[in-house]
Protein backbone atom coordinates (compact mmCIF):
# COMPACT_ATOMS: atom_id res chain seq x y z
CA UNK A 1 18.52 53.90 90.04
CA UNK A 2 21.89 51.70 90.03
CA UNK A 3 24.44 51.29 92.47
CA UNK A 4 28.10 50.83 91.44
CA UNK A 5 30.96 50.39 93.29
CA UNK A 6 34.88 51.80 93.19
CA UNK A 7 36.18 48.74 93.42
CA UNK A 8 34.19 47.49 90.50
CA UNK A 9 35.59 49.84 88.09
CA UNK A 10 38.91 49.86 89.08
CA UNK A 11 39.55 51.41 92.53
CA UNK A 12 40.98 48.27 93.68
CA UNK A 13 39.34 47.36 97.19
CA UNK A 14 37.59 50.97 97.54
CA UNK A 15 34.57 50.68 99.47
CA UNK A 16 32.86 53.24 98.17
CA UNK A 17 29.76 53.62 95.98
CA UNK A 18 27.51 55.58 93.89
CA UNK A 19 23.80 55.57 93.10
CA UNK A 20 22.96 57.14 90.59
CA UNK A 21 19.52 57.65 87.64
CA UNK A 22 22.15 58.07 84.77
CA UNK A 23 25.39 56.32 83.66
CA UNK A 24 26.18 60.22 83.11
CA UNK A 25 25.62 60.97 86.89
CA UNK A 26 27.44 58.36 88.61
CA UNK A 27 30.39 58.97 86.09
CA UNK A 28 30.15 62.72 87.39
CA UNK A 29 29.86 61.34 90.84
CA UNK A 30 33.05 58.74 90.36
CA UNK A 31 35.28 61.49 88.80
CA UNK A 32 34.71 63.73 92.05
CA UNK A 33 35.62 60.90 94.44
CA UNK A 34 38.64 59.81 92.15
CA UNK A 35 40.03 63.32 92.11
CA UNK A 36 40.14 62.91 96.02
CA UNK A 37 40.79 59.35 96.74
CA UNK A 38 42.06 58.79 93.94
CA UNK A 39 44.91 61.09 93.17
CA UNK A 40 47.88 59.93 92.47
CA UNK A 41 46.19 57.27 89.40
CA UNK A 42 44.01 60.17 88.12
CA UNK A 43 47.63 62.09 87.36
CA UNK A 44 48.83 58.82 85.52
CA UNK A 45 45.47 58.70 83.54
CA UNK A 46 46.27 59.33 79.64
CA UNK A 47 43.38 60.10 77.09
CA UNK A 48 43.42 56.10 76.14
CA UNK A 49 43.40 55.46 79.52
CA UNK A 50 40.29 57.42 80.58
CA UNK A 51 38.89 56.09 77.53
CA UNK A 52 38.87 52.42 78.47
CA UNK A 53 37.75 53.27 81.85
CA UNK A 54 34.61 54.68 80.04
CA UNK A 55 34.08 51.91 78.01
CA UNK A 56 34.42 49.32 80.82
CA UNK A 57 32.00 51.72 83.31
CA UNK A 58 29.32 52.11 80.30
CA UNK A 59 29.45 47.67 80.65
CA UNK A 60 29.32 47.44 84.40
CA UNK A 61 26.25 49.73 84.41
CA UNK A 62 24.61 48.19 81.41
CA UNK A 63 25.18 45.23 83.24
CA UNK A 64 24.16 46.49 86.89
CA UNK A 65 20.56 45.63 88.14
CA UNK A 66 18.37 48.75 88.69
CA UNK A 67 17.69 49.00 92.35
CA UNK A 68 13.73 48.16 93.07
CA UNK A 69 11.82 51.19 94.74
């Protein structure tokens, strides 16, 4: 398990934060909380834009500490 944080991959001083197993479930987790708190820059997103986004999220996870259980 990971946690990541909005403001760490872009959501500018968001507080909020996933935990998640999978790089693929926090990104699932992220694009439900962007579609809500996140509006108005998920309608300016373009396909390169989303792209980079994915690349920079698949570094701050790689680079993220798994929690300890």
């Amino acid at each position: 398990m990971k946690t990541i944080k909005c403001s760490q991959i872009g959501g500018g001083d968001c507080p909020f934060e996933v935990t998640a197993e999978t790089a693929e479930e926090a990104k699932a987790k992220f694009g439900e909380h962007a579609k809500e708190a996140h509006a108005e820059m998920m309608a300016k997103a373009t396909p390169e834009s989303m792209q980079e986004w994915n690349v920079m999220f698949d570094k701050v996870w790689e680079s993220t500490e798994a929690l300890a259980n």
